[in-house]
PDB file of N, CA and C in Angstrom:
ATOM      1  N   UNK A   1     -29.965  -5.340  11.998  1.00  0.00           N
ATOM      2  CA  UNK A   1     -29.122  -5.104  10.842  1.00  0.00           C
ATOM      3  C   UNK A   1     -29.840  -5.565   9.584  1.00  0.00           C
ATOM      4  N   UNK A   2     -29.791  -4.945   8.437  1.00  0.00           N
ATOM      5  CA  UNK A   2     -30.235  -4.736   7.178  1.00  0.00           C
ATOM      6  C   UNK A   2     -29.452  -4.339   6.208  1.00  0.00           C
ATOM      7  N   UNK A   3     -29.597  -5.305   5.222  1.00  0.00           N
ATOM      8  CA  UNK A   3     -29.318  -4.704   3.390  1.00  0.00           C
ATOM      9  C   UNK A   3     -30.430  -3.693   3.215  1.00  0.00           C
ATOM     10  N   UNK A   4     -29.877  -2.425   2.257  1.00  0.00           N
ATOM     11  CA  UNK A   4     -31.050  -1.584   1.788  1.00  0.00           C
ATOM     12  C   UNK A   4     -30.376  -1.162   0.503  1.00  0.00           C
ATOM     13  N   UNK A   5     -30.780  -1.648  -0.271  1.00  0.00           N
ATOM     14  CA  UNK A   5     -30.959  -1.389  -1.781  1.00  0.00           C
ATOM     15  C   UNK A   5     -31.724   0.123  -2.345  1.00  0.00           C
ATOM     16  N   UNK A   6     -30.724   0.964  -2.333  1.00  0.00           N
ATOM     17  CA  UNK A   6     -31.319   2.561  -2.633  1.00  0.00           C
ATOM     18  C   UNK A   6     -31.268   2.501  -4.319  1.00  0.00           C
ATOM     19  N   UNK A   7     -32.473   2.509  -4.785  1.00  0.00           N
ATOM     20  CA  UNK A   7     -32.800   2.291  -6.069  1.00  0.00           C
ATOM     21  C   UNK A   7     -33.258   3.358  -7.289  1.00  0.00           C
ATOM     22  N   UNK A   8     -32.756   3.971  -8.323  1.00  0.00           N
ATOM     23  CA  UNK A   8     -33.151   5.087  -9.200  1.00  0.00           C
ATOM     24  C   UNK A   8     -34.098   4.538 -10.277  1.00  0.00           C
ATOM     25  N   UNK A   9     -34.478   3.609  -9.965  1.00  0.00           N
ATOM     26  CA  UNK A   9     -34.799   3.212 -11.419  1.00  0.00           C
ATOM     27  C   UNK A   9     -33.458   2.905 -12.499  1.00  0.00           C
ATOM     28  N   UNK A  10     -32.477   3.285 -12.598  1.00  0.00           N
ATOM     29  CA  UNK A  10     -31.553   3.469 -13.758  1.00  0.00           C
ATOM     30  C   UNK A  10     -31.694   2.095 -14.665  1.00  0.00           C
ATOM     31  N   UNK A  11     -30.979   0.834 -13.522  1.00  0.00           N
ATOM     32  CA  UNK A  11     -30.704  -0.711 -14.247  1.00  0.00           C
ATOM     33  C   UNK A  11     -31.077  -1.459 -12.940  1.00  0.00           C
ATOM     34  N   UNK A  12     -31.352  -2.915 -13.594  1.00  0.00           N
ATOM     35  CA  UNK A  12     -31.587  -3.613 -12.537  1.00  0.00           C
ATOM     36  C   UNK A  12     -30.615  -4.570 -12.223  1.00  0.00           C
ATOM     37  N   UNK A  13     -29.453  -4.421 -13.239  1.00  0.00           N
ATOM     38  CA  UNK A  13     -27.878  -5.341 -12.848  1.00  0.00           C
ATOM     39  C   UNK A  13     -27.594  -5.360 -11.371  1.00  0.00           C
ATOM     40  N   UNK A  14     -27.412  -4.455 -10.593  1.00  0.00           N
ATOM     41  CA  UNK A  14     -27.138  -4.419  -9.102  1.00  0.00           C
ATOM     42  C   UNK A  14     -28.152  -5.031  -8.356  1.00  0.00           C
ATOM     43  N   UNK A  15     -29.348  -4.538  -8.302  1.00  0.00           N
ATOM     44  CA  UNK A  15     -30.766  -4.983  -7.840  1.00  0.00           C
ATOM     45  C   UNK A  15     -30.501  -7.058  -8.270  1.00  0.00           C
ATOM     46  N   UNK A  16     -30.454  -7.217  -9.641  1.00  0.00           N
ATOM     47  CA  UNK A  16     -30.405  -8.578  -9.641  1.00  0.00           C
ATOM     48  C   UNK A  16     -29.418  -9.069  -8.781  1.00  0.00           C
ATOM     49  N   UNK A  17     -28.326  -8.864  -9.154  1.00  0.00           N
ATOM     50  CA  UNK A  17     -26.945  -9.617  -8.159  1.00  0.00           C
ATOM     51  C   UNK A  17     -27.508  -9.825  -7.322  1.00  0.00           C
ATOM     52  N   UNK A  18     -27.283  -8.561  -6.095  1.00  0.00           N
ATOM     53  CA  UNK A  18     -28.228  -8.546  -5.101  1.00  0.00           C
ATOM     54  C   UNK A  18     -29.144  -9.767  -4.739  1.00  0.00           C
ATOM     55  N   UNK A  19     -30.518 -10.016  -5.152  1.00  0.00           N
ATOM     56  CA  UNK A  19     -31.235 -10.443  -4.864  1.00  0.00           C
ATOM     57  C   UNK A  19     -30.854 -11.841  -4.969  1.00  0.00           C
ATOM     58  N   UNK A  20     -29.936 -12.480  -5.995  1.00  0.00           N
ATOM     59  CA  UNK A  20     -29.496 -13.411  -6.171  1.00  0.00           C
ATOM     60  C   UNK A  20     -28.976 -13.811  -4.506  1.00  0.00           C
ATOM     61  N   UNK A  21     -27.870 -13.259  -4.766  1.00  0.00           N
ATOM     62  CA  UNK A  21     -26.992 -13.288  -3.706  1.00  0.00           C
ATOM     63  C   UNK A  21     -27.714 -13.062  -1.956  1.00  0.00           C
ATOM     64  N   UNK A  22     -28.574 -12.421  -1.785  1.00  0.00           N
ATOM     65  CA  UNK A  22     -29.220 -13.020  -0.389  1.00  0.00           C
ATOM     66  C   UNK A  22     -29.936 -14.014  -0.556  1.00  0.00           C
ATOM     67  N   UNK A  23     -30.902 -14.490  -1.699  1.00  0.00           N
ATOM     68  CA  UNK A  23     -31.364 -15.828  -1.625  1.00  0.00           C
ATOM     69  C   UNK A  23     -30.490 -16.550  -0.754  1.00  0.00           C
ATOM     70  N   UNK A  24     -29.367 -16.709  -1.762  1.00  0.00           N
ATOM     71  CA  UNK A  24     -28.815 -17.948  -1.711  1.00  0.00           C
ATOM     72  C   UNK A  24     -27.858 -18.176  -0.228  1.00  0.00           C
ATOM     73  N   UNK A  25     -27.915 -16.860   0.418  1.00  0.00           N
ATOM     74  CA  UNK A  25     -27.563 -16.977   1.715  1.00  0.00           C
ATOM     75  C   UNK A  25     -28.816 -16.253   3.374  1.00  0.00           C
ATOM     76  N   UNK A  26     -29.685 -16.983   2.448  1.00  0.00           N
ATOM     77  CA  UNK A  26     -30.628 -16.825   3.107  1.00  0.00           C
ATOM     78  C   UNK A  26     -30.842 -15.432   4.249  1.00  0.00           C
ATOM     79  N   UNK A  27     -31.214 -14.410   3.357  1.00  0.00           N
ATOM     80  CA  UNK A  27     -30.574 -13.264   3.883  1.00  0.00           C
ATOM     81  C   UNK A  27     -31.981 -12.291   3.454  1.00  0.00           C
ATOM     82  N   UNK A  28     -32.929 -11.160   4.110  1.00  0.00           N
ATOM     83  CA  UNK A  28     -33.489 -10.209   3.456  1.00  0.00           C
ATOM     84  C   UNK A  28     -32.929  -9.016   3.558  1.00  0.00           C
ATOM     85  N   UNK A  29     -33.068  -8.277   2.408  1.00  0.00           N
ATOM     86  CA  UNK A  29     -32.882  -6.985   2.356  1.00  0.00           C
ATOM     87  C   UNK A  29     -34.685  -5.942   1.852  1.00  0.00           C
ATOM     88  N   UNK A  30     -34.189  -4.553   1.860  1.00  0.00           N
ATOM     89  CA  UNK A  30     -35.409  -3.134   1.166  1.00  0.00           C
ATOM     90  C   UNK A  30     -34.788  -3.011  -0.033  1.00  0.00           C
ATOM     91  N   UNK A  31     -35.826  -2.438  -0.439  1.00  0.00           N
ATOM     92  CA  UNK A  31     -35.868  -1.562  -1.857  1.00  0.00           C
ATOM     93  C   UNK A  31     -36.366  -0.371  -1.276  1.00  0.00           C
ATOM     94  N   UNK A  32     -35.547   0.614  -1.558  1.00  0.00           N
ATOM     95  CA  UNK A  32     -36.687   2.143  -1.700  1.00  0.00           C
ATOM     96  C   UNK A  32     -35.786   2.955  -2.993  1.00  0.00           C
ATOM     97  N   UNK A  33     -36.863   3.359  -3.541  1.00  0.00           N
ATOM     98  CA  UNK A  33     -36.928   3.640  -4.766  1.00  0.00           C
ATOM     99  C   UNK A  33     -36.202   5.551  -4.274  1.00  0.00           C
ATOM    100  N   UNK A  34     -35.096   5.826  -4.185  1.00  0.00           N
ATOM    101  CA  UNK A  34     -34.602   7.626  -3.840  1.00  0.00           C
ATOM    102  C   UNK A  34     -35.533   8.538  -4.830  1.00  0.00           C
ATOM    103  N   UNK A  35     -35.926   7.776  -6.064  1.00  0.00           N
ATOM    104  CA  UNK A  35     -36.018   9.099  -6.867  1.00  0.00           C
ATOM    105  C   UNK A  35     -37.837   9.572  -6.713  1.00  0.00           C
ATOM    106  N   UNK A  36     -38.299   8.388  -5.523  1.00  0.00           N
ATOM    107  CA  UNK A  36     -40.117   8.696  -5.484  1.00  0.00           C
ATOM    108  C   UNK A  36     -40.338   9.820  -3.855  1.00  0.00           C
ATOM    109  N   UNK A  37     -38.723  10.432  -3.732  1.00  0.00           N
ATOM    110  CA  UNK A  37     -38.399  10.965  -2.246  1.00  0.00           C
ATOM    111  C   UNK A  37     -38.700  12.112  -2.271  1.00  0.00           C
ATOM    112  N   UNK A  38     -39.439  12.766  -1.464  1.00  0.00           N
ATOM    113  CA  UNK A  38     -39.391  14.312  -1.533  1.00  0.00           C
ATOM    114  C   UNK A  38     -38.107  14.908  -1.777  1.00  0.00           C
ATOM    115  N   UNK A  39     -37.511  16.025  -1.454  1.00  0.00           N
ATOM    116  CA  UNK A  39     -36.364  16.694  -0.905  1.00  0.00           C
ATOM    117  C   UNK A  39     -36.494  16.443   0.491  1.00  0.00           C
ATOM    118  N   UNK A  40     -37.244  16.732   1.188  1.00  0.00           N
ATOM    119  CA  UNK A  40     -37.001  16.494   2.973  1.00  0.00           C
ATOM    120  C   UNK A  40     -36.807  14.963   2.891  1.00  0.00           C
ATOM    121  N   UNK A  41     -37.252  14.310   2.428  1.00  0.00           N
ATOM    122  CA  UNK A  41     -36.994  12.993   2.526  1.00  0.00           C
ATOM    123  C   UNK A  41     -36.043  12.331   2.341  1.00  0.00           C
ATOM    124  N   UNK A  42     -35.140  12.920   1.270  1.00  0.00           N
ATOM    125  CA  UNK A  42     -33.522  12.573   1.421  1.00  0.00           C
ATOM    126  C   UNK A  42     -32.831  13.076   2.247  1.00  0.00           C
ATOM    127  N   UNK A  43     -33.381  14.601   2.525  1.00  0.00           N
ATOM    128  CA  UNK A  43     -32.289  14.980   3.813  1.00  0.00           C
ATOM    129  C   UNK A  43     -33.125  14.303   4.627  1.00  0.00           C
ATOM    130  N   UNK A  44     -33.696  13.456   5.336  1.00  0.00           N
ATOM    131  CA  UNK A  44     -34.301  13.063   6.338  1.00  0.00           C
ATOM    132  C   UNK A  44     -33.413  11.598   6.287  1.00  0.00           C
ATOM    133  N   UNK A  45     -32.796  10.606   5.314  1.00  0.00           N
ATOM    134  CA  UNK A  45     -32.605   9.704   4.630  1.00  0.00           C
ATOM    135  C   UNK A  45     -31.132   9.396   5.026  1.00  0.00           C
ATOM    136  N   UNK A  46     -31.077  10.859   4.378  1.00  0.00           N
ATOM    137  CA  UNK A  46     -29.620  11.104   4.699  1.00  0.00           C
ATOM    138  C   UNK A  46     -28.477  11.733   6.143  1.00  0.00           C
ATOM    139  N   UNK A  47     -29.659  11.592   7.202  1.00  0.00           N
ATOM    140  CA  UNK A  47     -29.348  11.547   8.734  1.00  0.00           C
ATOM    141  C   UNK A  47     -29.088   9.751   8.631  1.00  0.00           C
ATOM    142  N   UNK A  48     -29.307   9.043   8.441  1.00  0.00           N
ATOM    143  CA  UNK A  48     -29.097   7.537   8.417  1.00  0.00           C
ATOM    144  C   UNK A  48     -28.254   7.290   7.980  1.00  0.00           C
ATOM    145  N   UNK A  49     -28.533   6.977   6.200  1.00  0.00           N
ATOM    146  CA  UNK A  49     -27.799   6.636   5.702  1.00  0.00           C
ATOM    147  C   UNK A  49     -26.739   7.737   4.566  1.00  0.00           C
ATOM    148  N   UNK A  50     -24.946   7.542   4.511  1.00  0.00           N
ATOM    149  CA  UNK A  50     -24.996   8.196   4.039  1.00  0.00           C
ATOM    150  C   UNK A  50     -24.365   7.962   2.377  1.00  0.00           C
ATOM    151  N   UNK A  51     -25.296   7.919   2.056  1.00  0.00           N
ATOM    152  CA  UNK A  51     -25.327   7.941   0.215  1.00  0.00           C
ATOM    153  C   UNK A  51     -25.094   8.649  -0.600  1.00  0.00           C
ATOM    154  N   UNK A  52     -24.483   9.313  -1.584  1.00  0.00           N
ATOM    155  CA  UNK A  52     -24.258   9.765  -2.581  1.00  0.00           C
ATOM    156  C   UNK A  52     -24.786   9.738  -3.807  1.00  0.00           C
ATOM    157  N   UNK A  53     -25.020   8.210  -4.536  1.00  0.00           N
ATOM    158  CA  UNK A  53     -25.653   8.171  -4.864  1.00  0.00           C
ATOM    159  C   UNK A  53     -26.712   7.057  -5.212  1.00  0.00           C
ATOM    160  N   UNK A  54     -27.598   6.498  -6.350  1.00  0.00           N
ATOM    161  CA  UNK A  54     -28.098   5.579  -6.554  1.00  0.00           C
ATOM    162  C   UNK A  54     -28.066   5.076  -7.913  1.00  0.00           C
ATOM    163  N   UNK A  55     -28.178   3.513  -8.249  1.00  0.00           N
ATOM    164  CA  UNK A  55     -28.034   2.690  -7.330  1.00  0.00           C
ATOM    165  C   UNK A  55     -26.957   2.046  -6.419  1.00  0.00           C
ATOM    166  N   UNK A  56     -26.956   2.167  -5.332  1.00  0.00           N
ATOM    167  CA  UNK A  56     -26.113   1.552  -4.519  1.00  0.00           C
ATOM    168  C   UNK A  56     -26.662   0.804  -3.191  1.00  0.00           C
ATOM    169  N   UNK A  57     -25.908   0.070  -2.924  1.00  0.00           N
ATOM    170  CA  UNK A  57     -26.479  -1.102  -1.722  1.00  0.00           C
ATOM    171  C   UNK A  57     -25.681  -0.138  -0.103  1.00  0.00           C
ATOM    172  N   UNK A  58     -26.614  -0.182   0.708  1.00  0.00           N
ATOM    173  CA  UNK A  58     -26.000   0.355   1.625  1.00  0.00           C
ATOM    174  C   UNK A  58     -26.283  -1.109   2.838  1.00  0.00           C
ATOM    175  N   UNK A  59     -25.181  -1.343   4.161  1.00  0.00           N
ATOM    176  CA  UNK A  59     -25.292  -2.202   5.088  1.00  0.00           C
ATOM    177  C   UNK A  59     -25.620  -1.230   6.264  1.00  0.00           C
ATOM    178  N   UNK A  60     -26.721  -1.728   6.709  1.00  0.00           N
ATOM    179  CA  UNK A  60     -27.283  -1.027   8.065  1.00  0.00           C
ATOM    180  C   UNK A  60     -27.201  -2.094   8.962  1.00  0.00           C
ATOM    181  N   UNK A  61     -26.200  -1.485   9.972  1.00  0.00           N
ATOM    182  CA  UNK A  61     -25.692  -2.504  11.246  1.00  0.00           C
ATOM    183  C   UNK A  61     -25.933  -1.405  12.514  1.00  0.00           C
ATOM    184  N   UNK A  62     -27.133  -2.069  13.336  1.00  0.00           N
ATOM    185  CA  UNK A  62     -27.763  -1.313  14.893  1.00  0.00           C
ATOM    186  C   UNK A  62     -28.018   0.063  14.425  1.00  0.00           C
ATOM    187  N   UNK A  63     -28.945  -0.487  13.144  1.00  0.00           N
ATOM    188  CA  UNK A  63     -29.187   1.425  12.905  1.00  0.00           C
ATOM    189  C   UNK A  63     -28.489   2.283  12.630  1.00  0.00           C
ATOM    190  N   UNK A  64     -28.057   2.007  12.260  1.00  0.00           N
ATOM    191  CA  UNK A  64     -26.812   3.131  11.616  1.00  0.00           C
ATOM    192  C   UNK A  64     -25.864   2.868  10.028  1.00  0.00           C
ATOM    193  N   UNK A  65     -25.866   3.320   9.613  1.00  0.00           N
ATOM    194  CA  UNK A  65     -24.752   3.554   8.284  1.00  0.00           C
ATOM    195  C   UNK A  65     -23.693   3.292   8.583  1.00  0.00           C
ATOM    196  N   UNK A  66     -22.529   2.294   8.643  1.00  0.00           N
ATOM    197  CA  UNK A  66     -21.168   2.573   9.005  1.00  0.00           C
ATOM    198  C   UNK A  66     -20.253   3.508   8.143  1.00  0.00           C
ATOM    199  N   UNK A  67     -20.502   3.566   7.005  1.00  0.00           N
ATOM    200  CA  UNK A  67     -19.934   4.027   6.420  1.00  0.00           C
ATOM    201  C   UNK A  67     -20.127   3.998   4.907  1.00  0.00           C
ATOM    202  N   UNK A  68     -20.507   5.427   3.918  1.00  0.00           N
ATOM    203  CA  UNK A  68     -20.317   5.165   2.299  1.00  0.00           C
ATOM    204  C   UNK A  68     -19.622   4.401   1.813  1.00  0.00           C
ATOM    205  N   UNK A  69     -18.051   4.032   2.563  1.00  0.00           N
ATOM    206  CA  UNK A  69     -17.327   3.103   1.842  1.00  0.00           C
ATOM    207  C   UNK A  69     -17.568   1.910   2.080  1.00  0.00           C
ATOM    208  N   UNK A  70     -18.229   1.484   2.730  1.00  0.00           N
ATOM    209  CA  UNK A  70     -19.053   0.372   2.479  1.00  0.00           C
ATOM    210  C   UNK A  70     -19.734  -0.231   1.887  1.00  0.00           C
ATOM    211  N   UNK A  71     -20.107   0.788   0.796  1.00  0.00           N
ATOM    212  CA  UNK A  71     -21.348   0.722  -0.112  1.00  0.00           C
ATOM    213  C   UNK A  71     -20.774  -0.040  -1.144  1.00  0.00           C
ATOM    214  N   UNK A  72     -21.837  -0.467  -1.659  1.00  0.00           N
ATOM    215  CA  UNK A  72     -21.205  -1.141  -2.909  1.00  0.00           C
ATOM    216  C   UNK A  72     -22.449  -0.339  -4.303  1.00  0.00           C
ATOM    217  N   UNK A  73     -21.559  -0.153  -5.062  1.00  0.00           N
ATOM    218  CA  UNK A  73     -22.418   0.774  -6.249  1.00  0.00           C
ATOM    219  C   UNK A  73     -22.072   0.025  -7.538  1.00  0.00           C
ATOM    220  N   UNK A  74     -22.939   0.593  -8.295  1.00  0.00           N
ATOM    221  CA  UNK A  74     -22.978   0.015  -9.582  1.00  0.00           C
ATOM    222  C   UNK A  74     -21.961  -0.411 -10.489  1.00  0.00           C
ATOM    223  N   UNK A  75     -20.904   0.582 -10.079  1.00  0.00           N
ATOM    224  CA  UNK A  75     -19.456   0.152 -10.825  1.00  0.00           C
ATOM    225  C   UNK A  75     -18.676  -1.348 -10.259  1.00  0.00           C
ATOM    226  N   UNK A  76     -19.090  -1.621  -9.031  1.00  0.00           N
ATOM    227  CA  UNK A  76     -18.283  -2.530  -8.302  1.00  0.00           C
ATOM    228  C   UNK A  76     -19.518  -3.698  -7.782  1.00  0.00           C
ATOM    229  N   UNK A  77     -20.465  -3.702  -9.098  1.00  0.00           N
ATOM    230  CA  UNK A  77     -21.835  -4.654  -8.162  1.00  0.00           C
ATOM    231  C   UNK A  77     -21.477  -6.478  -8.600  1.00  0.00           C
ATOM    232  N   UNK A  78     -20.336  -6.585  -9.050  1.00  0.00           N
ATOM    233  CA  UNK A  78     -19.891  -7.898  -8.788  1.00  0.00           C
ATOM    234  C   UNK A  78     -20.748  -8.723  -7.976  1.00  0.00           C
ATOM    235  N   UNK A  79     -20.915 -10.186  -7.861  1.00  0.00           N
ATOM    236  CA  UNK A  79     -21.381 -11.161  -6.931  1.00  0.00           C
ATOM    237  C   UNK A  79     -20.405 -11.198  -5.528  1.00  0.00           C
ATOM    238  N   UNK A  80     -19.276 -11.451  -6.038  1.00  0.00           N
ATOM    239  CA  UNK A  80     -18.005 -11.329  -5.184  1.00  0.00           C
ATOM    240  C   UNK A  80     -18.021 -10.300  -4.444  1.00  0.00           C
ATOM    241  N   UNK A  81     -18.137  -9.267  -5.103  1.00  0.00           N
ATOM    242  CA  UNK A  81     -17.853  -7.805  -4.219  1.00  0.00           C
ATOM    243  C   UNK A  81     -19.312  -7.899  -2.745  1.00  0.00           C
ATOM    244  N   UNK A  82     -20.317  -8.274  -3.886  1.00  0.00           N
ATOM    245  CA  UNK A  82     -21.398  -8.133  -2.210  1.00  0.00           C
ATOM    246  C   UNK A  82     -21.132  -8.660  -1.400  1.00  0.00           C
ATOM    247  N   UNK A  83     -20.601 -10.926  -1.720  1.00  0.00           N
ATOM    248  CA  UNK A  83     -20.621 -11.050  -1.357  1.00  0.00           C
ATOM    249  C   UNK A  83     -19.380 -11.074   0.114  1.00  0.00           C
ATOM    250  N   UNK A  84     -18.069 -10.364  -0.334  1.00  0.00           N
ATOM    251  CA  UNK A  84     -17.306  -9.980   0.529  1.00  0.00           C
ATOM    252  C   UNK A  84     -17.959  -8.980   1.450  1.00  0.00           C
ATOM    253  N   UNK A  85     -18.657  -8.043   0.841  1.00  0.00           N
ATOM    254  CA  UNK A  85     -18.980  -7.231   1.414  1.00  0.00           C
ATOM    255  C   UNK A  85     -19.689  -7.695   2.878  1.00  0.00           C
ATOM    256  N   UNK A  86     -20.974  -8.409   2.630  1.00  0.00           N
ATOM    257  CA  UNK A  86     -21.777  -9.254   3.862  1.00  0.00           C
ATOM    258  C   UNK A  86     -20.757  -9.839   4.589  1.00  0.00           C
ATOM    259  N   UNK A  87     -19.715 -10.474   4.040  1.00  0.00           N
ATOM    260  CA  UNK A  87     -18.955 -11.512   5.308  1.00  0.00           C
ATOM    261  C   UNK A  87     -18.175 -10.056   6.010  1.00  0.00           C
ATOM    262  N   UNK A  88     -17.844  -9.565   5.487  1.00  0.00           N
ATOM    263  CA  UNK A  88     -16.851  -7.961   6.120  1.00  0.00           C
ATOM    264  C   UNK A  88     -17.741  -7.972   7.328  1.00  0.00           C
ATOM    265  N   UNK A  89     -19.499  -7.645   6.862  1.00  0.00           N
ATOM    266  CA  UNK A  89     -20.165  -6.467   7.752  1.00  0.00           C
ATOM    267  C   UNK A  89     -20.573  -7.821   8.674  1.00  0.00           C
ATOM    268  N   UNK A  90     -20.522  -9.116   9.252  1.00  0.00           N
ATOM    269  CA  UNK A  90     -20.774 -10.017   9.648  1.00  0.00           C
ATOM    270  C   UNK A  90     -22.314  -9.906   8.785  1.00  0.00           C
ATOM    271  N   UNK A  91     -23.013 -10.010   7.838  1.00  0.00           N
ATOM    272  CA  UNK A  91     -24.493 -10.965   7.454  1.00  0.00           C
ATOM    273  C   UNK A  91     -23.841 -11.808   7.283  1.00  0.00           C
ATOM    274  N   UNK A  92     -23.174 -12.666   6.227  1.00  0.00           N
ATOM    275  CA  UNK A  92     -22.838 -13.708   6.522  1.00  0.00           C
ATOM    276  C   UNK A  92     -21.564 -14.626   7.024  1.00  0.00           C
ATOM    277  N   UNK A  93     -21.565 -15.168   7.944  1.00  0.00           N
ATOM    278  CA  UNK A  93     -20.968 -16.112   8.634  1.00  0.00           C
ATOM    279  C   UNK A  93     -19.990 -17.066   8.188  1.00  0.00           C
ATOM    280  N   UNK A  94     -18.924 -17.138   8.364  1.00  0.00           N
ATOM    281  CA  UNK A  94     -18.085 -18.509   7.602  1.00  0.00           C
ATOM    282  C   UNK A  94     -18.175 -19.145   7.965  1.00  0.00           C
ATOM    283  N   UNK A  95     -18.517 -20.892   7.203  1.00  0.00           N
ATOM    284  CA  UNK A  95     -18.395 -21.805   7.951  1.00  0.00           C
ATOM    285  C   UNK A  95     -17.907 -22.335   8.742  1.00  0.00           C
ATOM    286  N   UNK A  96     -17.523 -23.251  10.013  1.00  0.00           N
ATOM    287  CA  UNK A  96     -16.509 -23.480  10.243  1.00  0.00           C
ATOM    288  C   UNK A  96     -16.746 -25.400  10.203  1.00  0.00           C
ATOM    289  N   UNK A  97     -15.571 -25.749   9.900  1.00  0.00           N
ATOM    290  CA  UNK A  97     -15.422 -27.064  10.102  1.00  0.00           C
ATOM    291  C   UNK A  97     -15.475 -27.928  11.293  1.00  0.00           C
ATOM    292  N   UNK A  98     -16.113 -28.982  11.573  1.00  0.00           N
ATOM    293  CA  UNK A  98     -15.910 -29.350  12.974  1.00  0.00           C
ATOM    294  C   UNK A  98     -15.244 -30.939  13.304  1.00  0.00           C
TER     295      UNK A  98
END
């Protein structure tokens, strides 16, 4: 399982959060840049993952895409939002008290 950061060039607001936010939960994610893609290469891209558009963060769990609505995109690239997002897709873990 993997973060993949599908990137246009546009802004790097999402990209930063992002990167913030797995630091600090000790977490790696990709960059691939969609707009350096052939055409076969998005439809090739887009057997995986399925995206709409960029930038948006997609969660790859056993190879696979669960789902666009999963994604988190530029309108909703909050800290909060990713980081709900990771505890949703299990990357990260809640503590538990002992």
């Amino acid at each position: 399982s993997f973060v993949l950061y599908l990137d246009d060039n546009s802004d790097n607001l999402l990209e930063d959060t992002l990167d913030k936010v797995l630091k600090e939960n000790n977490l790696e994610g990709f960059r691939l840049n969609v707009n350096k893609l052939s055409d076969k290469e998005k439809d090739e891209l887009k057997l995986v993952v399925d995206y709409t558009k960029a930038p948006s963060i997609a969660f790859i769990i056993e190879g696979r895409d669960p789902s666009v609505l999963a994604h988190v995109t530029y309108e909703y690239s909050t800290k909060d939002t990713i980081v709900n997002h990771l505890k949703d897709l299990g990357f990260i873990k809640e503590k538990t008290s002992e």
